[in-house]
Protein backbone atom coordinates (compact mmCIF):
# COMPACT_ATOMS: atom_id res chain seq x y z
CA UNK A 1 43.64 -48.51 -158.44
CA UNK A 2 42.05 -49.42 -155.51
CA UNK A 3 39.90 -52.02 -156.78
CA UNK A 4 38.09 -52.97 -160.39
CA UNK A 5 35.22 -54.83 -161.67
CA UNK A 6 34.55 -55.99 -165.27
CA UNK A 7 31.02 -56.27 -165.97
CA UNK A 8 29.39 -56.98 -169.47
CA UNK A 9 25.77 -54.79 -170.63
CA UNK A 10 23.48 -55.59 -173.02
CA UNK A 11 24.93 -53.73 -176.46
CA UNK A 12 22.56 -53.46 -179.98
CA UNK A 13 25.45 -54.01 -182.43
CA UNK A 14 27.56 -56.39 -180.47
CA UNK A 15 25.17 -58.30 -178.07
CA UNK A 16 27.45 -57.20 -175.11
CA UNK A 17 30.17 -54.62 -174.41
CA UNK A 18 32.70 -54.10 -171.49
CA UNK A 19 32.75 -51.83 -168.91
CA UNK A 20 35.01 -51.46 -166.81
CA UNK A 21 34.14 -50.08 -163.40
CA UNK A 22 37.24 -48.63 -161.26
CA UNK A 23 37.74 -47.44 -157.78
CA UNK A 24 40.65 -45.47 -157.59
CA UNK A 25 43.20 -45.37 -154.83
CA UNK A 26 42.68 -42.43 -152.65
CA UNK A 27 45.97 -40.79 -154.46
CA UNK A 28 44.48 -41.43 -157.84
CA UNK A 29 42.30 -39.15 -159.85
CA UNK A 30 39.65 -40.34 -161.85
CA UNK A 31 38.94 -38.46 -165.39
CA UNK A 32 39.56 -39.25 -168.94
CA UNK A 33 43.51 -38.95 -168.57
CA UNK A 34 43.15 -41.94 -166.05
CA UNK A 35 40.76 -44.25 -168.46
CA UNK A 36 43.16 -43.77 -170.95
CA UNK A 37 46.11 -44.79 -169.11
CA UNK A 38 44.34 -47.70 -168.01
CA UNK A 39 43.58 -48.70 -171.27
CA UNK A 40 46.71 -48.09 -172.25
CA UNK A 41 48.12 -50.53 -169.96
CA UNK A 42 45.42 -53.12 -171.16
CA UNK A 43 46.05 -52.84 -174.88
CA UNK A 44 48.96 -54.72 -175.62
CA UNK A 45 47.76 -57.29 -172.69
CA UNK A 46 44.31 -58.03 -173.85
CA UNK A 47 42.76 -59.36 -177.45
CA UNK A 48 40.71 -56.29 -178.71
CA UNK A 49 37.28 -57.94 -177.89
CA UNK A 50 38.34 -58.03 -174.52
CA UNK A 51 39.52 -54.41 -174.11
CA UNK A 52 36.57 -52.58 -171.59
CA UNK A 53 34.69 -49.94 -174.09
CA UNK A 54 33.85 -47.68 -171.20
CA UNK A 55 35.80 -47.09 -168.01
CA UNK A 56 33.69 -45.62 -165.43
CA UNK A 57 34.66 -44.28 -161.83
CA UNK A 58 32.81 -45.35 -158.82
CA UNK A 59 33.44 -44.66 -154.41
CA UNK A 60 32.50 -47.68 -154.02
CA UNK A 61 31.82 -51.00 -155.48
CA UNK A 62 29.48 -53.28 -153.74
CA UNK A 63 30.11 -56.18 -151.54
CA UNK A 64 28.92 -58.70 -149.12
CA UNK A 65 29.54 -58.28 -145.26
CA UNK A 66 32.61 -60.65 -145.98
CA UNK A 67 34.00 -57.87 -148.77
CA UNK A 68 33.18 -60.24 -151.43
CA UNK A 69 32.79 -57.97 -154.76
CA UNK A 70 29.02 -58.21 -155.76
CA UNK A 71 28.58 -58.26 -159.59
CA UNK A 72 25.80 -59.14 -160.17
CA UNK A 73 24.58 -56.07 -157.92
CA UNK A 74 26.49 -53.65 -159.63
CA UNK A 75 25.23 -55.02 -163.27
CA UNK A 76 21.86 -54.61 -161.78
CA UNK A 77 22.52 -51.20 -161.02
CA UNK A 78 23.73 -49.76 -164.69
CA UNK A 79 20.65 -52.30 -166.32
CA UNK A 80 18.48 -50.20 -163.88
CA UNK A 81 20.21 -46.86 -164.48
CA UNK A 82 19.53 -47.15 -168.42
């Protein structure tokens, strides 16, 4: 992976649920078989409640001129997508 951000949404049952939003590595190709390797990995690493519930793929994630990652824009951005 090239880079990830963890983000939490707004979720009826729960109150919140993970996401995890990933941009691969240039050699890396994003699809289901990916997500679940990733999760995979995270399972025995990571209390359930913590696990992400989605894994989404993304070019690019957004950041300041400075390449700080910008969460709050990219929460923003699914809140607005819904």
């Amino acid at each position: 992976m090239l880079d990830v951000a963890v983000i939490g949404l707004p979720d009826e049952e729960m109150g919140e649920r993970v996401v995890a939003v990933v941009q691969p590595a240039p050699a890396a190709t994003p699809g289901p078989e990916l997500a679940a390797e990733l999760l995979d990995f995270l399972r025995p690493r990571l209390a359930g409640f913590k696990i992400p519930r989605t894994v989404d793929f993304v070019d690019d994630l957004p950041r300041t001129p400075t390449g700080k990652l910008v969460k709050r824009q990219l929460r923003d951005q699914y809140l607005n997508a819904v």
